[in-house]
Protein backbone atom coordinates (compact mmCIF):
# COMPACT_ATOMS: atom_id res chain seq x y z
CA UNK A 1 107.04 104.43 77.81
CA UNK A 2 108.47 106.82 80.04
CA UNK A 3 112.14 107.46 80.16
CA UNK A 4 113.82 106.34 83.22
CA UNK A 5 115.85 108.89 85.33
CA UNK A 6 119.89 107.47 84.76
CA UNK A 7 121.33 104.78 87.50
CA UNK A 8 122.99 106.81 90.51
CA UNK A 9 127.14 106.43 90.52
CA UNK A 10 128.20 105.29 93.57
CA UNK A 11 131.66 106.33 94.80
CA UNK A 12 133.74 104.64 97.54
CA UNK A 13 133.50 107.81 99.55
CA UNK A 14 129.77 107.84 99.37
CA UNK A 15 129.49 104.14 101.13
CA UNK A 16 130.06 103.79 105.21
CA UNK A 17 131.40 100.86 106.27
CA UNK A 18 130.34 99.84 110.13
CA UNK A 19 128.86 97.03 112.11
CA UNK A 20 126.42 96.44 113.99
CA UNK A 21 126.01 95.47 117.87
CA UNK A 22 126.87 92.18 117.71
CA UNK A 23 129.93 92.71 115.02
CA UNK A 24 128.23 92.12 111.71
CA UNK A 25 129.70 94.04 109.41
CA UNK A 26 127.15 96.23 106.77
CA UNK A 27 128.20 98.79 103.97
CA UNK A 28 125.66 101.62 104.07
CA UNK A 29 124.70 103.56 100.89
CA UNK A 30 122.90 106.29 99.77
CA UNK A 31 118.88 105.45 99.48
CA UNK A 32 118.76 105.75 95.66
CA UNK A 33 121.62 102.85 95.31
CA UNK A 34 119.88 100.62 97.68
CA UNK A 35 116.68 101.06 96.29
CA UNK A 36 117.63 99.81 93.21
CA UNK A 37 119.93 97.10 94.41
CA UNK A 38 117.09 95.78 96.47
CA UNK A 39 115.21 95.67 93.24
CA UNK A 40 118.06 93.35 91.72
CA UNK A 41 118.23 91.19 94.37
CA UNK A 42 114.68 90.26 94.55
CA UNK A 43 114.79 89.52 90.77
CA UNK A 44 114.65 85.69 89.73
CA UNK A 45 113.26 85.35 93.48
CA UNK A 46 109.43 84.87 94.19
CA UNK A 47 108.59 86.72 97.21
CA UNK A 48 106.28 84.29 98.54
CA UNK A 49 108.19 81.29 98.14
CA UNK A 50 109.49 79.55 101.31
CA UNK A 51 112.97 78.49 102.31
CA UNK A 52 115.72 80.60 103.02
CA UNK A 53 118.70 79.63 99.97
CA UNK A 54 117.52 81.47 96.69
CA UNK A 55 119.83 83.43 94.31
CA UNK A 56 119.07 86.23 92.45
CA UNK A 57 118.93 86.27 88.41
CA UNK A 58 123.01 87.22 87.16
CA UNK A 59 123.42 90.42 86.04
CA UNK A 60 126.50 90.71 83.54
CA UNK A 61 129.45 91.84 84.73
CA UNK A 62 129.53 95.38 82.79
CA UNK A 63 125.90 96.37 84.44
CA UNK A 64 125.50 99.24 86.59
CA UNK A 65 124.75 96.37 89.56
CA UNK A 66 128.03 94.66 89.10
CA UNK A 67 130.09 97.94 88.91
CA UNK A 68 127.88 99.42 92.19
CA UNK A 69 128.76 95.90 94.00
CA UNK A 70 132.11 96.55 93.22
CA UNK A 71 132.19 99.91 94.66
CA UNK A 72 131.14 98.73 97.94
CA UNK A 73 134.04 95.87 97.84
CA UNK A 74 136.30 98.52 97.56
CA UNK A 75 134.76 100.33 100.32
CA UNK A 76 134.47 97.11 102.58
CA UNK A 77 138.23 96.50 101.77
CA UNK A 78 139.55 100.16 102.79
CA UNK A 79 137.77 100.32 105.85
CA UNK A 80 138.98 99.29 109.01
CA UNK A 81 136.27 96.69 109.44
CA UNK A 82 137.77 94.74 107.14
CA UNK A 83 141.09 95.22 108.39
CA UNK A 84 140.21 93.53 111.67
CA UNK A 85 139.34 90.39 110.21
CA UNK A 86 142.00 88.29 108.06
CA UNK A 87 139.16 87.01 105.59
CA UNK A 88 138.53 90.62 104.73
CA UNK A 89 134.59 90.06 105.59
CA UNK A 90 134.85 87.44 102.38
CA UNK A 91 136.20 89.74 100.41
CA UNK A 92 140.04 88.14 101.26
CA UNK A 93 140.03 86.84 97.61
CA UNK A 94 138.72 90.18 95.42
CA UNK A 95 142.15 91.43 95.02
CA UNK A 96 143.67 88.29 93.81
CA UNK A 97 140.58 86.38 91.77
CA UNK A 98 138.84 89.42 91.07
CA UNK A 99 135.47 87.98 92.91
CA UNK A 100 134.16 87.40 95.94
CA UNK A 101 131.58 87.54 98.41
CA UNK A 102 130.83 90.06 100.72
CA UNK A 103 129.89 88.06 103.97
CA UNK A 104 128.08 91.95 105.50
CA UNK A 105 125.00 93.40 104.27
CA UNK A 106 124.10 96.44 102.42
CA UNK A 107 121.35 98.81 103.50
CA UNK A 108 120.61 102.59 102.92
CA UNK A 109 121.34 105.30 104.97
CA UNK A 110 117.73 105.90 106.16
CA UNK A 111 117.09 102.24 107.01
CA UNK A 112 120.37 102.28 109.30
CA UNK A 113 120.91 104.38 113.02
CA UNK A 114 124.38 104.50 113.27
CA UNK A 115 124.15 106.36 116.67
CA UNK A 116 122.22 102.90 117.98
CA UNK A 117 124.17 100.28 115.31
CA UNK A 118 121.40 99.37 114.59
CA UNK A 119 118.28 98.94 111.63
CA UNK A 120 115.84 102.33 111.86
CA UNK A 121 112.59 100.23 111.25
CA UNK A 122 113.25 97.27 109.25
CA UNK A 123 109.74 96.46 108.17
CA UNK A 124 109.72 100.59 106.99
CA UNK A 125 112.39 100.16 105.23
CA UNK A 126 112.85 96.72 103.48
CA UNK A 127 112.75 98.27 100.23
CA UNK A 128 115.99 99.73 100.74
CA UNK A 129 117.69 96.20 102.21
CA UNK A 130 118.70 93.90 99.77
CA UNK A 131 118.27 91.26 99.91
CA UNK A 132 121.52 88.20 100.90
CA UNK A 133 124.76 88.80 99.66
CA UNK A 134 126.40 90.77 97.33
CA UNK A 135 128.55 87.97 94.70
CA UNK A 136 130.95 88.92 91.99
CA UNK A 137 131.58 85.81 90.23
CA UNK A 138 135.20 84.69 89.96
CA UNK A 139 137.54 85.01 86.97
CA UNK A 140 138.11 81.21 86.73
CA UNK A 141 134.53 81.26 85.69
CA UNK A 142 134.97 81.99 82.20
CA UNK A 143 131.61 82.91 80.65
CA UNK A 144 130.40 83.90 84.09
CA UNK A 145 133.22 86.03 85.13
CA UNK A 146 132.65 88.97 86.77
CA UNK A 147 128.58 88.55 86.97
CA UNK A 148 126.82 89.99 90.00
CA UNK A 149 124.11 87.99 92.00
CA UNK A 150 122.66 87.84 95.50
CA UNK A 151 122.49 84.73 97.39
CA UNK A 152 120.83 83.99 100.70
């Protein structure tokens, strides 16, 4: 089997935090993170099923998905998009519960025109959207603490 090339660290400098035309907000990463969280959103979730509320499998809260998620919560939370809104784009809670949701979505740089605001060519570029939300599960979860999911 070949060897796999090592997860890409993602810093909070290394994430842009803007919205779009119409004020959603979206944390935009470099393509290799996306690519892979895309990947981990998807998992658990058939492609072809229909409905739109489906969660991703958990990934345990030391992975390289939960620590990247957390990354961009950091981001989301030092950026003045989150400073506008008092819920901290659902990320009010992080600091104090050490979870939350981040009510934005994540894309990589090449799907996203920040010039326009807006996606490059979504349909180009879906591998590099995950999918929903990024979730950090709560501390008052116990055994689930800290696990990181995508919901939609």
């Amino acid at each position: 089997m070949p060897k796999q090339p090592p997860a890409p660290v993602l810093t909070v400098a290394a994430v842009t935090v803007t919205t779009d035309q119409t004020g959603h907000a979206y944390a935009i990463v470099p393509d290799d993170v996306a690519r892979l969280l895309t990947a981990i959103s998807y998992e658990g979730i058939d492609r072809k099923a229909r409905g739109i509320f489906f969660d991703s499998t958990r990934q345990p809260a030391t992975s390289w998905a939960a620590t990247t998620v957390r990354t961009i919560f950091e981001a989301v939370l030092a950026s003045p998009v989150a400073a506008e809104d008092p819920h901290a784009r659902g990320l009010s809670q992080y600091r104090k519960h050490d979870g939350g949701t981040f009510y934005g979505l994540i894309a990589a740089e090449s799907a996203w025109d920040p010039d326009t605001r807006w996606w490059t060519d979504h349909r180009k570029y879906d591998h590099l959207i995950p999918r929903g939300t990024a979730c950090i599960e709560y501390t008052g979860r116990r055994g689930l603490a800290g696990t990181c999911w995508f919901s939609s």
